[in-house]
C-alpha atoms as a PDB file:
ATOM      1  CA  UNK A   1      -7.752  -9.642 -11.941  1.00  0.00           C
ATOM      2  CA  UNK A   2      -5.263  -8.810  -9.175  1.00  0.00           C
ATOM      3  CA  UNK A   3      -6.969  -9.195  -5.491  1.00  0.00           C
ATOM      4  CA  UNK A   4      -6.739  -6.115  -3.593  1.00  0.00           C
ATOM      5  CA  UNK A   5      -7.138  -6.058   0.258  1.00  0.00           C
ATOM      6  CA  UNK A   6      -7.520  -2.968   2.493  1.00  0.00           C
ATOM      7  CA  UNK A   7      -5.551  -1.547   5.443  1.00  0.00           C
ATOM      8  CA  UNK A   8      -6.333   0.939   7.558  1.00  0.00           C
ATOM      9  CA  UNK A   9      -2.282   1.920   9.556  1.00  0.00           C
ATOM     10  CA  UNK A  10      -2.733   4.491  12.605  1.00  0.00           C
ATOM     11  CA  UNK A  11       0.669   6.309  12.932  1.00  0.00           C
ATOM     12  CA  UNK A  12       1.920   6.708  16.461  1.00  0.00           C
ATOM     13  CA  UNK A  13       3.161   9.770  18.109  1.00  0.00           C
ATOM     14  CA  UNK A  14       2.055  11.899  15.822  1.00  0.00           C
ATOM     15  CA  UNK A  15       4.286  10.935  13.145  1.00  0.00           C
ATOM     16  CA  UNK A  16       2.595  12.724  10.181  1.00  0.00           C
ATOM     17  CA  UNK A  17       2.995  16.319  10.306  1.00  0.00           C
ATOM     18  CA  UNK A  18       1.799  18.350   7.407  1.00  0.00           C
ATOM     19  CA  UNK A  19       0.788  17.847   4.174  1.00  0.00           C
ATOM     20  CA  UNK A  20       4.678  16.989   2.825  1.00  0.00           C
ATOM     21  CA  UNK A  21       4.713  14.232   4.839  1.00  0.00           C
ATOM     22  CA  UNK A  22       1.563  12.920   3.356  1.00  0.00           C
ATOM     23  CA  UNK A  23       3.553  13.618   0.120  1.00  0.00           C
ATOM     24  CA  UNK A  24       6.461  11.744   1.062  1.00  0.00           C
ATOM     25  CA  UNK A  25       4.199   8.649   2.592  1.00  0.00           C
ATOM     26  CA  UNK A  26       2.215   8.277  -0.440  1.00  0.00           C
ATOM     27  CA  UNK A  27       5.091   8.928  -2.692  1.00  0.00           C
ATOM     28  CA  UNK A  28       7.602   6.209  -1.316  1.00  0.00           C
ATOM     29  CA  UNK A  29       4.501   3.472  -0.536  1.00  0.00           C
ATOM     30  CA  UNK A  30       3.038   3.789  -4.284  1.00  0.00           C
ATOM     31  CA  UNK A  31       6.449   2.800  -5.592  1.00  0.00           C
ATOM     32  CA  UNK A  32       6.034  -0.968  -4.237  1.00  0.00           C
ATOM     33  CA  UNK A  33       5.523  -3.774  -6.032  1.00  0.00           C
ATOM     34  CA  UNK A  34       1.325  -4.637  -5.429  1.00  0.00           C
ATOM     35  CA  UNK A  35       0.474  -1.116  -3.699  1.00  0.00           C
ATOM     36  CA  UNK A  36      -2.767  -0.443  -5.584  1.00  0.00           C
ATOM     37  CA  UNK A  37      -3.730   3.075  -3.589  1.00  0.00           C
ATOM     38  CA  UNK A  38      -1.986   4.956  -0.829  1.00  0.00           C
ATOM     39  CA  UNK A  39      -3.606   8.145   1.378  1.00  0.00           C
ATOM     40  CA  UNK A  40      -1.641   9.178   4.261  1.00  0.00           C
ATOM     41  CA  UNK A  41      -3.655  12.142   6.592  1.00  0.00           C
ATOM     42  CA  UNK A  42      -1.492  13.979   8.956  1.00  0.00           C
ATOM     43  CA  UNK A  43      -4.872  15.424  10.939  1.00  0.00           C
ATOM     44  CA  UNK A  44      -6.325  11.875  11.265  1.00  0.00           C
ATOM     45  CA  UNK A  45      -2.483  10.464  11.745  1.00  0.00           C
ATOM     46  CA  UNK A  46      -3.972   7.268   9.613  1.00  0.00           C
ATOM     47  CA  UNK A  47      -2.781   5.743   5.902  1.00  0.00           C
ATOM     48  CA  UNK A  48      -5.127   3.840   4.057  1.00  0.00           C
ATOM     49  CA  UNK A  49      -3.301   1.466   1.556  1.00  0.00           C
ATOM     50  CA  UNK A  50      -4.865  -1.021  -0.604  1.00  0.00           C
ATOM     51  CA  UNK A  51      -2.236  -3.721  -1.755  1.00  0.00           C
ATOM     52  CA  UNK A  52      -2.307  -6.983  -3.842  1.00  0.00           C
ATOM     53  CA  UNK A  53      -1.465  -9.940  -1.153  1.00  0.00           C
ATOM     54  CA  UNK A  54      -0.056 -11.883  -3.752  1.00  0.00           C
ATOM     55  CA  UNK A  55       3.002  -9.289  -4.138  1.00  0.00           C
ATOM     56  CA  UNK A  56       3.178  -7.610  -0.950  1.00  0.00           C
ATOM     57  CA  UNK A  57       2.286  -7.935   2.746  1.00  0.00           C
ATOM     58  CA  UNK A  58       1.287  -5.601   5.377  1.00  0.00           C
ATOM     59  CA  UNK A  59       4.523  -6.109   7.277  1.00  0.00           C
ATOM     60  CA  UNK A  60       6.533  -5.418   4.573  1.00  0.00           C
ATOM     61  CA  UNK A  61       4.753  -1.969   4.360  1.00  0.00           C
ATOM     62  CA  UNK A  62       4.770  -1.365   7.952  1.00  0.00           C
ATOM     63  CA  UNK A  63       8.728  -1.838   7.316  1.00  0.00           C
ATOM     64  CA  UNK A  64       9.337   0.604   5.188  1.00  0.00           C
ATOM     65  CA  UNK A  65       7.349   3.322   6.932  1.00  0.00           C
ATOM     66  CA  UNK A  66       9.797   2.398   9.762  1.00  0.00           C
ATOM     67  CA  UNK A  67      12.840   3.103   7.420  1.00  0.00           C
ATOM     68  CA  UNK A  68      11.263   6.363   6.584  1.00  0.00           C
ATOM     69  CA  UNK A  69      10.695   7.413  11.014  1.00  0.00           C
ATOM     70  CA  UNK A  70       6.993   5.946  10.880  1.00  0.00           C
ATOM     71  CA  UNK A  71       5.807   3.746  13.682  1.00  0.00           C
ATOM     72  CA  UNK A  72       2.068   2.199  13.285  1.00  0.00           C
ATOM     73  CA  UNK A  73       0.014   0.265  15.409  1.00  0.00           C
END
């Protein structure tokens, strides 16, 4: 069995605007390799992911939210 570790990302400036982008976020971040779960919540500005270390790391995530116009803490 896969491990699974959670990570709690705050999005700065207020990134996450409405419920599409909480579409987009979760729809994007489920397609990688070892993301397990994805929730994005544009009143909270927060994503909880839960990932398997073995396949993918944090940074890697943070990355791609980048590429998309998210910045996290």
């Amino acid at each position: 069995m896969a491990q699974v570790e959670a990570h709690d990302l705050q999005v700065l400036d207020k990134g996450i605007h409405c419920s599409g982008c909480e579409a987009r976020i979760q729809n994007v971040l489920s397609k990688l390799p070892g993301i397990q779960e994805v929730k994005a919540n544009y009143k909270t500005q927060n994503i909880l992911i839960n990932l398997d270390p073995q396949k993918l790391t944090v940074k890697v995530v943070k990355e791609k939210l980048e590429e998309l116009g998210y910045r996290t803490e």
